[in-house]
N, C-alpha and C. Protein backbone atom coordinates (compact mmCIF):
# COMPACT_ATOMS: atom_id res chain seq x y z
N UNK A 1 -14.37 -28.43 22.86
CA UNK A 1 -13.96 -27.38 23.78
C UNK A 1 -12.44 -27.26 23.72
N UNK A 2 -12.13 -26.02 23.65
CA UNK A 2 -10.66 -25.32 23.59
C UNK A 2 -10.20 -25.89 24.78
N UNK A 3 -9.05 -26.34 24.88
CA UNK A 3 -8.19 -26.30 26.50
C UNK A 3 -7.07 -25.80 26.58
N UNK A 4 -6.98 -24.50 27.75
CA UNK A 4 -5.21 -23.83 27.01
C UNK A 4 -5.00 -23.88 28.18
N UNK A 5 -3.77 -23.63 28.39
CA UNK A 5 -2.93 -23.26 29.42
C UNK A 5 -1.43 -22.37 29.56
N UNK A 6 -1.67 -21.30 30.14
CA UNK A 6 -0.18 -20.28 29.74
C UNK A 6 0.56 -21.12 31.14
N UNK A 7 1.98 -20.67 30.66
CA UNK A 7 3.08 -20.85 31.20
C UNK A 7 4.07 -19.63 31.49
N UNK A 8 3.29 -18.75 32.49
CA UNK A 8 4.29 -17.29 31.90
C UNK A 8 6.09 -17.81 32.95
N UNK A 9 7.03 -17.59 32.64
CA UNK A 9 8.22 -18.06 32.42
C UNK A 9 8.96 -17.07 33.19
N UNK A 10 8.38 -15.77 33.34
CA UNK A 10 9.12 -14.62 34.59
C UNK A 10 8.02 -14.84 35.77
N UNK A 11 7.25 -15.98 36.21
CA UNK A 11 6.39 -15.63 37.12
C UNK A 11 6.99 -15.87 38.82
N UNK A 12 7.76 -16.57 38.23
CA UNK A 12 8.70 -17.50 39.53
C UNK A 12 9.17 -15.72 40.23
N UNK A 13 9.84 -15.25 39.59
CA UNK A 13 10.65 -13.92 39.43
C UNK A 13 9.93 -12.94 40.20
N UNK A 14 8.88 -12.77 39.39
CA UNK A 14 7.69 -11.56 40.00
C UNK A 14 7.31 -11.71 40.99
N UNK A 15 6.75 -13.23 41.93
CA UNK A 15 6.37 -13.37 43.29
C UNK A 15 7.82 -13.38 43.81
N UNK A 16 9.09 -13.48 43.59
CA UNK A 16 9.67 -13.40 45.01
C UNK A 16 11.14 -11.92 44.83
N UNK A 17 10.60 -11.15 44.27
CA UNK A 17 10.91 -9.95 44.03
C UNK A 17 9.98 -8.70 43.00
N UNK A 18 8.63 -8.67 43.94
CA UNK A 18 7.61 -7.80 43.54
C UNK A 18 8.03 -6.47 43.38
N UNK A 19 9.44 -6.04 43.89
CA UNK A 19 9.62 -4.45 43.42
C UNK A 19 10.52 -4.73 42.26
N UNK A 20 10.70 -5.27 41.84
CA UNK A 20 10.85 -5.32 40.38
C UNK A 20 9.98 -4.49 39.14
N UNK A 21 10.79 -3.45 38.86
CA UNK A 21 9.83 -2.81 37.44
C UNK A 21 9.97 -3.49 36.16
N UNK A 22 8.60 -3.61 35.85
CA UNK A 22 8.46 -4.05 34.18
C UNK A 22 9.63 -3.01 33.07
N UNK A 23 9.95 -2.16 33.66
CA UNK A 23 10.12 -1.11 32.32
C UNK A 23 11.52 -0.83 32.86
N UNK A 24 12.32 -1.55 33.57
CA UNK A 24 13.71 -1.57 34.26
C UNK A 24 14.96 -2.18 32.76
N UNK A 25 15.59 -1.22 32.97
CA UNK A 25 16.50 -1.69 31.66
C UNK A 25 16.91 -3.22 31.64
N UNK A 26 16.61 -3.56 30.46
CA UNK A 26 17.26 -5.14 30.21
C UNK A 26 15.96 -6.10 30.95
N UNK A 27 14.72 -5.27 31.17
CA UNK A 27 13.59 -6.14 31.51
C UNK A 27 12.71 -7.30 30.64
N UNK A 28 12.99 -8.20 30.79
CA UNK A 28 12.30 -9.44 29.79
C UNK A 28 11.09 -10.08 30.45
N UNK A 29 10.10 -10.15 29.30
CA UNK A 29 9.11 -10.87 29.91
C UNK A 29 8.87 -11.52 28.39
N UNK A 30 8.21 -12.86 29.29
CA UNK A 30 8.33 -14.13 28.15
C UNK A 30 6.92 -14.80 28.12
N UNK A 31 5.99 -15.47 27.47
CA UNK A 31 4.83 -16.46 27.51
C UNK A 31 4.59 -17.76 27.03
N UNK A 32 4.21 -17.86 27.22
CA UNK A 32 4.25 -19.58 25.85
C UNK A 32 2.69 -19.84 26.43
N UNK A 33 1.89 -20.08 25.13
CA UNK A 33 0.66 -20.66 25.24
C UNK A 33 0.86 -22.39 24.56
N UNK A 34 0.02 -22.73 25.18
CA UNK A 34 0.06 -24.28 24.90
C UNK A 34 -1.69 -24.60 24.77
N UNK A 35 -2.59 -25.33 23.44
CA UNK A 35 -3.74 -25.23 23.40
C UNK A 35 -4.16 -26.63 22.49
N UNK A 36 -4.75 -27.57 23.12
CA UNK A 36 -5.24 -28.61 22.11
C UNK A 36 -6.70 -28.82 21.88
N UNK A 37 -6.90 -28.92 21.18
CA UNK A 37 -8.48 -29.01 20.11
C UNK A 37 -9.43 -30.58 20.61
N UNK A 38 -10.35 -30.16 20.40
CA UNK A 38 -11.29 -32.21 20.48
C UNK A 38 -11.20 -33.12 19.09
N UNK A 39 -10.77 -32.65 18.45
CA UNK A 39 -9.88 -33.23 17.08
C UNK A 39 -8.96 -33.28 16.92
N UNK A 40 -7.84 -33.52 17.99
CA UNK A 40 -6.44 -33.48 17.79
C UNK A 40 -5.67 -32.24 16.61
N UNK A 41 -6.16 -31.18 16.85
CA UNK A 41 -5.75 -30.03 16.38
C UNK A 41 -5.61 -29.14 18.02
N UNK A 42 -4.79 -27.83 17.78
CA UNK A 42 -4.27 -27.67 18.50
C UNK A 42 -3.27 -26.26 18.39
N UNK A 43 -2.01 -25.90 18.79
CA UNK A 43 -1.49 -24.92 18.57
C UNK A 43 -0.80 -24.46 19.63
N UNK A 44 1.00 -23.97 19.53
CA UNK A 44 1.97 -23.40 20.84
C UNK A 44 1.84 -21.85 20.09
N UNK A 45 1.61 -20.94 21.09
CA UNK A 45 2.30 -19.52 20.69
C UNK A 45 2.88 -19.26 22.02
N UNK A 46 4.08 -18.35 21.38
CA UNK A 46 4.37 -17.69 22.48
C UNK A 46 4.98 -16.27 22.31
N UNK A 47 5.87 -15.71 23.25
CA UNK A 47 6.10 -14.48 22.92
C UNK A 47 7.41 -13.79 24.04
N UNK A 48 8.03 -13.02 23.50
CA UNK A 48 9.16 -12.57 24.42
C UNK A 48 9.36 -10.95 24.15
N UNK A 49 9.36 -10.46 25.48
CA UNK A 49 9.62 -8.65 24.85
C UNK A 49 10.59 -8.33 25.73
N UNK A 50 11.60 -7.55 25.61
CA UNK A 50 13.27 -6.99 26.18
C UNK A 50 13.12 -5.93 25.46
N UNK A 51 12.80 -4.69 27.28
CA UNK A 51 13.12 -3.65 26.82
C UNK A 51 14.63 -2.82 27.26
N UNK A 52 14.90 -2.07 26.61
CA UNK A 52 16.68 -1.36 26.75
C UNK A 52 16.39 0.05 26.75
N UNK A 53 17.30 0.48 27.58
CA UNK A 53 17.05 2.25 27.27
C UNK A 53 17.38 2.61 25.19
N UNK A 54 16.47 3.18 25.10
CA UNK A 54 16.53 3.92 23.74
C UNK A 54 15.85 2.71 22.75
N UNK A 55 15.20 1.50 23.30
CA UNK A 55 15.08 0.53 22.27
C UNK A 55 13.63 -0.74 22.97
N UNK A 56 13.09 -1.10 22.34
CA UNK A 56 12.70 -2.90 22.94
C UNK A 56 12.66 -3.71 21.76
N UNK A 57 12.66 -4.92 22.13
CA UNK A 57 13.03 -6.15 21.11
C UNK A 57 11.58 -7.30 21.68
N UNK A 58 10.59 -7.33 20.50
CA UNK A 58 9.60 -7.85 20.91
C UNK A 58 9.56 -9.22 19.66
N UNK A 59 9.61 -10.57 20.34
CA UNK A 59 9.82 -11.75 19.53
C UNK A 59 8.44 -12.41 19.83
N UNK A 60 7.67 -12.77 19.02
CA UNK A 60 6.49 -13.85 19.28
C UNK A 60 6.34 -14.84 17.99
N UNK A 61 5.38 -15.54 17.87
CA UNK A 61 5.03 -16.71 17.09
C UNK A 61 4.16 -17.90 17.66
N UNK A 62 3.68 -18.50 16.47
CA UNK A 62 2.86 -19.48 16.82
C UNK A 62 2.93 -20.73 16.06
N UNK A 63 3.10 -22.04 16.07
CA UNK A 63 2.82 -23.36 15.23
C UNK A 63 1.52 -23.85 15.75
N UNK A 64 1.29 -23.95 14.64
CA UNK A 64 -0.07 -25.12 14.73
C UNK A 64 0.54 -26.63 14.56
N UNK A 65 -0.07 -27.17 15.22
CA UNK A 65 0.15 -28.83 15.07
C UNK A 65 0.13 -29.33 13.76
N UNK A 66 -0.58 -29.00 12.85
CA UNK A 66 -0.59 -29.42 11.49
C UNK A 66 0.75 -28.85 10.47
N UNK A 67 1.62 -28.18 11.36
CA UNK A 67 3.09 -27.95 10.85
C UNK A 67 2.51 -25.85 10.06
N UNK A 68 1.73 -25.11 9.97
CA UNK A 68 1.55 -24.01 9.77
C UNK A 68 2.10 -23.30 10.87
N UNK A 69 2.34 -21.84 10.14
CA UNK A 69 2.71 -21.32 11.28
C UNK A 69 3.75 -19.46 11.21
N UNK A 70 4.17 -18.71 11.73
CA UNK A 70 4.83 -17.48 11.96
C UNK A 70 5.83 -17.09 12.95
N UNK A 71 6.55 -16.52 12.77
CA UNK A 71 7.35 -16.09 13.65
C UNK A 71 7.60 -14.64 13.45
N UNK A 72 7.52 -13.32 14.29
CA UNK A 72 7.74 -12.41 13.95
C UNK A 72 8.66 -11.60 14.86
N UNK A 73 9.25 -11.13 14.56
CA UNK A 73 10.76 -9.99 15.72
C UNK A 73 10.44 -8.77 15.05
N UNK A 74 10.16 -7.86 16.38
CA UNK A 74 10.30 -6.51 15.85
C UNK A 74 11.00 -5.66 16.78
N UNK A 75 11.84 -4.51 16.32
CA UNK A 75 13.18 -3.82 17.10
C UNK A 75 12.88 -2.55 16.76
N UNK A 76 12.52 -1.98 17.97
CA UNK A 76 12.84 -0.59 17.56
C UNK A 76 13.19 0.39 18.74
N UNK A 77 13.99 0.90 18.09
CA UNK A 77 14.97 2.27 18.40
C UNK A 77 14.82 3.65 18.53
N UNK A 78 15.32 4.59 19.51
CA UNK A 78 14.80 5.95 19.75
C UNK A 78 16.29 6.41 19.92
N UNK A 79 15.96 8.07 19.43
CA UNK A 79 16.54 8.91 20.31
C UNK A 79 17.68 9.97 19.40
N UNK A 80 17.87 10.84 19.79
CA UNK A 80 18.94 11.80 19.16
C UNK A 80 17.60 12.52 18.16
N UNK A 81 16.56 12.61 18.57
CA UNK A 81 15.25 13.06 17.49
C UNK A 81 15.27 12.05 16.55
N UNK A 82 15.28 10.27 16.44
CA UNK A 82 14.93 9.98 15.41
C UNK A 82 14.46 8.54 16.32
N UNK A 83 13.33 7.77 15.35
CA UNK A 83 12.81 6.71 15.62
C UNK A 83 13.08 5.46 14.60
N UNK A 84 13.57 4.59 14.58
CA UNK A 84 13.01 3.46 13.75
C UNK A 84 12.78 2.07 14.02
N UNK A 85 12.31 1.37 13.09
CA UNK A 85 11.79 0.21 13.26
C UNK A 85 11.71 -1.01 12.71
N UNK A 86 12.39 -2.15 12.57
CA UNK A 86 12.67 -3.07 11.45
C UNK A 86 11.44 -4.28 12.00
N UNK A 87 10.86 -4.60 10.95
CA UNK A 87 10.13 -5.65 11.68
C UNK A 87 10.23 -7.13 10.79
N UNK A 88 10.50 -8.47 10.95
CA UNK A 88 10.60 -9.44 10.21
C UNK A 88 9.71 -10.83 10.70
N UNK A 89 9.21 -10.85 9.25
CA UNK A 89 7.82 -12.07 9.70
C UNK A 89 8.38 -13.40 8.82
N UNK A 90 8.73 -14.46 9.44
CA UNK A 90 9.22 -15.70 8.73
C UNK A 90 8.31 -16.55 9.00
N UNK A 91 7.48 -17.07 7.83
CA UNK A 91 6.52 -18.38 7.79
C UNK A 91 7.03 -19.60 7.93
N UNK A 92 6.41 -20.52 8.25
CA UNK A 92 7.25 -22.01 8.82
C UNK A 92 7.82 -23.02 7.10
N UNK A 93 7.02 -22.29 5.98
CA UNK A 93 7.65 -22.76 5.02
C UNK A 93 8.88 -22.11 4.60
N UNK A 94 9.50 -21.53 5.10
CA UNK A 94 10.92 -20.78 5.43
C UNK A 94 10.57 -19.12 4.72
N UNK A 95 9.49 -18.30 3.73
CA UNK A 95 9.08 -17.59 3.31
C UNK A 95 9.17 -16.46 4.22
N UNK A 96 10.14 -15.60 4.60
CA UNK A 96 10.10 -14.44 5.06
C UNK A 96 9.31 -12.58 4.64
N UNK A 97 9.18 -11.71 5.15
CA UNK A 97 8.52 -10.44 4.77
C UNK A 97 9.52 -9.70 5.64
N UNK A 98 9.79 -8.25 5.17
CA UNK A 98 10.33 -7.17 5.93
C UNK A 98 9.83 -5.90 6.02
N UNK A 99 9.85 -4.89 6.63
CA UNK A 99 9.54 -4.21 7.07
C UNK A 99 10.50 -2.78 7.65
N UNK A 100 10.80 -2.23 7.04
CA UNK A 100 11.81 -0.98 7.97
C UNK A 100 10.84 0.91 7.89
N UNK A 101 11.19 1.33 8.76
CA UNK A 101 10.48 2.67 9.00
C UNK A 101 11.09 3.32 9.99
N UNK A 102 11.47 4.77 9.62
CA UNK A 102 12.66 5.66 10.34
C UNK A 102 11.93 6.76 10.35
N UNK A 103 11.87 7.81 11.22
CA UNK A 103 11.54 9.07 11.15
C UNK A 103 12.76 9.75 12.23
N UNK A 104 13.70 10.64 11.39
CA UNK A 104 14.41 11.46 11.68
C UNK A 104 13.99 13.56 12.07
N UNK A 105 14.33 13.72 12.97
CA UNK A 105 14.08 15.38 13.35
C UNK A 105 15.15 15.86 12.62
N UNK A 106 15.54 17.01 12.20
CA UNK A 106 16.95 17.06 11.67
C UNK A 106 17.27 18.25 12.43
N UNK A 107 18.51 18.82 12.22
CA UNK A 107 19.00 20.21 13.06
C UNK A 107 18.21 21.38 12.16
N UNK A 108 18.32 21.64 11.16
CA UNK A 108 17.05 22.74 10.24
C UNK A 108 15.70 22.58 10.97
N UNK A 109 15.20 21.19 11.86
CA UNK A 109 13.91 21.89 11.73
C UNK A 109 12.74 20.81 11.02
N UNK A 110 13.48 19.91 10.01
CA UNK A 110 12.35 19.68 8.89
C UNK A 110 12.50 18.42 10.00
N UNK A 111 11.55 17.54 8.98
CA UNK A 111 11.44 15.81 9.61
C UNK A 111 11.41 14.76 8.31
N UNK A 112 12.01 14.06 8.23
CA UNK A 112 12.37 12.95 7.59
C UNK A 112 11.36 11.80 7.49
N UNK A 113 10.89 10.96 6.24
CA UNK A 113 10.34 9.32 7.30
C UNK A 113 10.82 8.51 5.87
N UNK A 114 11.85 7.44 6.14
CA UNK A 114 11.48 6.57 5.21
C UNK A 114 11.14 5.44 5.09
N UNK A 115 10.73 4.38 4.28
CA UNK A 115 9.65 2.96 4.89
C UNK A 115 10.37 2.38 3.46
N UNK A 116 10.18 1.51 3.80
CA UNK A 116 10.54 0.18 2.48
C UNK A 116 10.05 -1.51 3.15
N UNK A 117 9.95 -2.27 2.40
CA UNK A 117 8.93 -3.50 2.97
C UNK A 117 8.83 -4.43 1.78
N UNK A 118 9.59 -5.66 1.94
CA UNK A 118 9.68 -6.88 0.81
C UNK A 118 8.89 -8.03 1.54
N UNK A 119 7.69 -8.41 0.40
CA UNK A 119 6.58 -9.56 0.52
C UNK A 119 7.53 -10.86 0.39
N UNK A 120 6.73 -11.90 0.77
CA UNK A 120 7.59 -12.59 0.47
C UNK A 120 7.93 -13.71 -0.87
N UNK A 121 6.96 -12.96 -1.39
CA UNK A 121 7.61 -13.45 -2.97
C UNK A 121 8.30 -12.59 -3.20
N UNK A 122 9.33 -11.59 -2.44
CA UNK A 122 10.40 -11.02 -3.56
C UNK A 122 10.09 -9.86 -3.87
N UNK A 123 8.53 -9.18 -3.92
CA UNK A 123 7.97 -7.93 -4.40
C UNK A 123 8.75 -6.81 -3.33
N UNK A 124 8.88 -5.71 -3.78
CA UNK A 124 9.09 -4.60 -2.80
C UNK A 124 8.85 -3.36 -3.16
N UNK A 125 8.21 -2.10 -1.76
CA UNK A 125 8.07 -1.43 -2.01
C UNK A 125 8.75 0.13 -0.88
N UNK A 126 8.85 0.86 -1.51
CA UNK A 126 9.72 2.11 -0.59
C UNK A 126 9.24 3.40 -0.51
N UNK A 127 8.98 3.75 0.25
CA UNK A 127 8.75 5.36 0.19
C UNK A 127 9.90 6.50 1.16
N UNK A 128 9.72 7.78 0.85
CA UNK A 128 9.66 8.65 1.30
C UNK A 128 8.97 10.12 1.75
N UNK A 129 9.68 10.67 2.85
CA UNK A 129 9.09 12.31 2.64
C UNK A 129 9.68 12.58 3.87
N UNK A 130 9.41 13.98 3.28
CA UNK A 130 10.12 15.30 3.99
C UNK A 130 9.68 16.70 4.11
N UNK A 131 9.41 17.20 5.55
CA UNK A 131 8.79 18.62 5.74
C UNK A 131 9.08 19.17 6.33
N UNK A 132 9.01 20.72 6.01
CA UNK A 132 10.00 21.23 6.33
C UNK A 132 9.31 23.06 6.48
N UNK A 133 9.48 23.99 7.26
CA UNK A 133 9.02 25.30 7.62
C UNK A 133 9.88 25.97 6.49
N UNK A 134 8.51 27.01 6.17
CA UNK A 134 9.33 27.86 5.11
C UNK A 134 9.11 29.04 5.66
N UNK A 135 9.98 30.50 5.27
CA UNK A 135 9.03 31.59 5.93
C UNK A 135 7.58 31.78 6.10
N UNK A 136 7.01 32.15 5.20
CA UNK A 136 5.63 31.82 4.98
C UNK A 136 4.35 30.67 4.82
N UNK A 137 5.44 29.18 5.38
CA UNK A 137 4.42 28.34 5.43
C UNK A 137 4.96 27.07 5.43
N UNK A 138 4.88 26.00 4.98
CA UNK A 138 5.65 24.98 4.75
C UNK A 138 5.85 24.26 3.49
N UNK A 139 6.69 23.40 3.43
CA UNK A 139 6.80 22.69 2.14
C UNK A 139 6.99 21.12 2.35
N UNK A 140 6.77 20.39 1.69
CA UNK A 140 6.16 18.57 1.59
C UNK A 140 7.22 18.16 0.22
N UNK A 141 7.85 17.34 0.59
CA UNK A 141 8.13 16.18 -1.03
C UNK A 141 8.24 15.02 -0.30
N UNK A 142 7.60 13.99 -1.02
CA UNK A 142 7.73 12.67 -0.97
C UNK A 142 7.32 12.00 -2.45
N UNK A 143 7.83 10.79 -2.06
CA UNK A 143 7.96 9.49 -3.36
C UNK A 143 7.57 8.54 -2.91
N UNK A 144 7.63 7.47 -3.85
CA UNK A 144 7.57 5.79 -3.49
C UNK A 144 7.89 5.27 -4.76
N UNK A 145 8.39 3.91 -4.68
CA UNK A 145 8.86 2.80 -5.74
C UNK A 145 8.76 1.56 -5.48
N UNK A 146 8.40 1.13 -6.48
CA UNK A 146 8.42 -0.52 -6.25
C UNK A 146 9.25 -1.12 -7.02
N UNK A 147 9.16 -2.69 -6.49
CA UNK A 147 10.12 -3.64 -7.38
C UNK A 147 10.07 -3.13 -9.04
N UNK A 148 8.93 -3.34 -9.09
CA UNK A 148 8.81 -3.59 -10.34
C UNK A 148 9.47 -1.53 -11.45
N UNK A 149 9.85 -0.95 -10.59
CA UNK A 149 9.82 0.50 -11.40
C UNK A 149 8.74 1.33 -11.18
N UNK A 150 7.72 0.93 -10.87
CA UNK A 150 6.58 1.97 -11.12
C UNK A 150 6.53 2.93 -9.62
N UNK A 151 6.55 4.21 -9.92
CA UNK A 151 6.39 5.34 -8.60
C UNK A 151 6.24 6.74 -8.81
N UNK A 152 6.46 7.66 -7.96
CA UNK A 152 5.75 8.62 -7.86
C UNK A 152 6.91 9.43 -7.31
N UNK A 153 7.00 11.10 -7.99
CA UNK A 153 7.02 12.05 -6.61
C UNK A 153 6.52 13.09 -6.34
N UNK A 154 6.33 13.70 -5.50
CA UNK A 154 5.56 15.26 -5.55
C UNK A 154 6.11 16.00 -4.43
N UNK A 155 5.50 17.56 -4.79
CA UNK A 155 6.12 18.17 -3.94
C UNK A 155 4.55 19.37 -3.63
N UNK A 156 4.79 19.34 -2.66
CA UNK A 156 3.60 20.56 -1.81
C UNK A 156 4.43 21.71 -1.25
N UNK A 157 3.87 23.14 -1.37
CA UNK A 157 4.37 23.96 -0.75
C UNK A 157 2.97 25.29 -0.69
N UNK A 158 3.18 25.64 0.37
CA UNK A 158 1.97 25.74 0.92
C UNK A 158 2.09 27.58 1.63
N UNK A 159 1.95 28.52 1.06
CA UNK A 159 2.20 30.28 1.68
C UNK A 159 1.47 30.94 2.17
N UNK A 160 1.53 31.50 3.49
CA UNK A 160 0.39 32.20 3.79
C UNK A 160 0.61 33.71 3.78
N UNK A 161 -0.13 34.40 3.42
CA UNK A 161 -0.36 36.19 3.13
C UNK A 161 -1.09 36.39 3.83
N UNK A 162 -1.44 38.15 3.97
CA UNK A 162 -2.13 38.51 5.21
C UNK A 162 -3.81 38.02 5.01
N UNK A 163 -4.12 38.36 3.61
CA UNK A 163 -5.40 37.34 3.36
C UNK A 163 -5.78 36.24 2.71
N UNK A 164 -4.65 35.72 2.34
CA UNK A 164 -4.52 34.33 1.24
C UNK A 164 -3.44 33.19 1.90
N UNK A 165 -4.33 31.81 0.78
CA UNK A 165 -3.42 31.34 1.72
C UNK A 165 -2.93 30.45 -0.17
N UNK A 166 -1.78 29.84 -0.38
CA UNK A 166 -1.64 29.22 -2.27
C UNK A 166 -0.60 28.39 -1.43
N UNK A 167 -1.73 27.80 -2.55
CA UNK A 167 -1.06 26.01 -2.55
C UNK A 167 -0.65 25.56 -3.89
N UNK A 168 0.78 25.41 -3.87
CA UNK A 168 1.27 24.89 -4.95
C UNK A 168 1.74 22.94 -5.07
N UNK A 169 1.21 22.56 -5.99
CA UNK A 169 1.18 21.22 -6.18
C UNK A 169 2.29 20.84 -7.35
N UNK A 170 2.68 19.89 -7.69
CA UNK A 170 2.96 19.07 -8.63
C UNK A 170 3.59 17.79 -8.14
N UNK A 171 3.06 16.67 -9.09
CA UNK A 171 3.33 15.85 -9.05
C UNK A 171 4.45 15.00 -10.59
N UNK A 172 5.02 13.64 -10.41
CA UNK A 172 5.44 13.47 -11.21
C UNK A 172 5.41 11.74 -11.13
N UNK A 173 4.52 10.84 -11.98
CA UNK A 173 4.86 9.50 -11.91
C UNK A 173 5.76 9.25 -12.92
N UNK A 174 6.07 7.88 -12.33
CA UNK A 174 7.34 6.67 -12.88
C UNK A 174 6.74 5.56 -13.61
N UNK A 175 6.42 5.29 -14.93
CA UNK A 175 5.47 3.92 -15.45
C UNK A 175 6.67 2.66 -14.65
N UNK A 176 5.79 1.74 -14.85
CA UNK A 176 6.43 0.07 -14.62
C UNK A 176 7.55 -0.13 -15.64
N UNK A 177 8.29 -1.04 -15.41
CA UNK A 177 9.77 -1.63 -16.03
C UNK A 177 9.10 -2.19 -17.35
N UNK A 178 9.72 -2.12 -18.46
CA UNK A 178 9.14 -3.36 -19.43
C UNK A 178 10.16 -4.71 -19.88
């Protein structure tokens, strides 16, 4: 049988100032789980989130007793019409992963998004795209690339007439590095 027990760490806080808002700038709330096994196995997670006007900063992770384990922080940001988001996962054998993703409004009108994300052997991969109102309809380009060279781009554009509607395509790939 599992035996856990939380420790939430703002609780002291919450009973002796209940008008306190969760969503009050510079608001932190924190956890820590604590859990041992009938085989001396077992496991701490815990977790911390701080939110800010235009932003929150959410930190958690977990070790297992047998020394395995994660840690992950993720941050993200608003405002002026654009969003993004960095997120970073570090394994307890020091092996990190990343993560970034932006979507911008622009003053024209169109919208932006770009993403990129390294495994943690080193691999990585990136994309884009962008859309955007045309008189008669809209238009699309996006890409992607990886470590290694190999990717893509294309473009969509899309017209409407009083009884038709044409869709124009093309694409264009990138082979791998040799």
């Amino acid at each position: 049988m599992l035996k856990s027990r939380t420790l939430p760490i703002l609780a002291a806080l919450a009973v002796a100032v209940p008008a306190v808002s969760l969503a009050a700038p510079a608001a932190a709330q924190s956890r820590v789980v604590v859990a041992h096994g009938p085989y001396g196995g077992g496991y701490v997670a815990g977790g911390q989130v701080a939110r800010h006007p235009g932003g929150v900063h959410v930190s958690r992770g977990v070790m297992t007793r047998s020394g395995h384990g994660v840690r992950e922080t993720r941050d993200t940001h608003w405002g002026d019409g654009a969003i993004s988001q960095q997120v970073r996962r570090t394994y307890a054998n020091g092996a990190s992963a990343t993560r970034t993703d932006s979507v911008v409004r622009h003053p024209d009108g169109s919208v932006s998004r770009n993403r990129a994300r390294t495994g943690a052997a080193g691999n990585s991969q990136s994309g884009w795209s962008t859309i955007y109102r045309t008189d008669d309809g809209y238009a699309r380009t996006r890409g992607a690339q990886t470590s290694n060279g190999r990717g893509y781009s294309s473009t969509r554009d899309v017209s409407a007439g009083d009884d038709t509607v044409t869709v124009d395509r093309s694409a264009t790939t990138i082979p791998a590095a040799q």
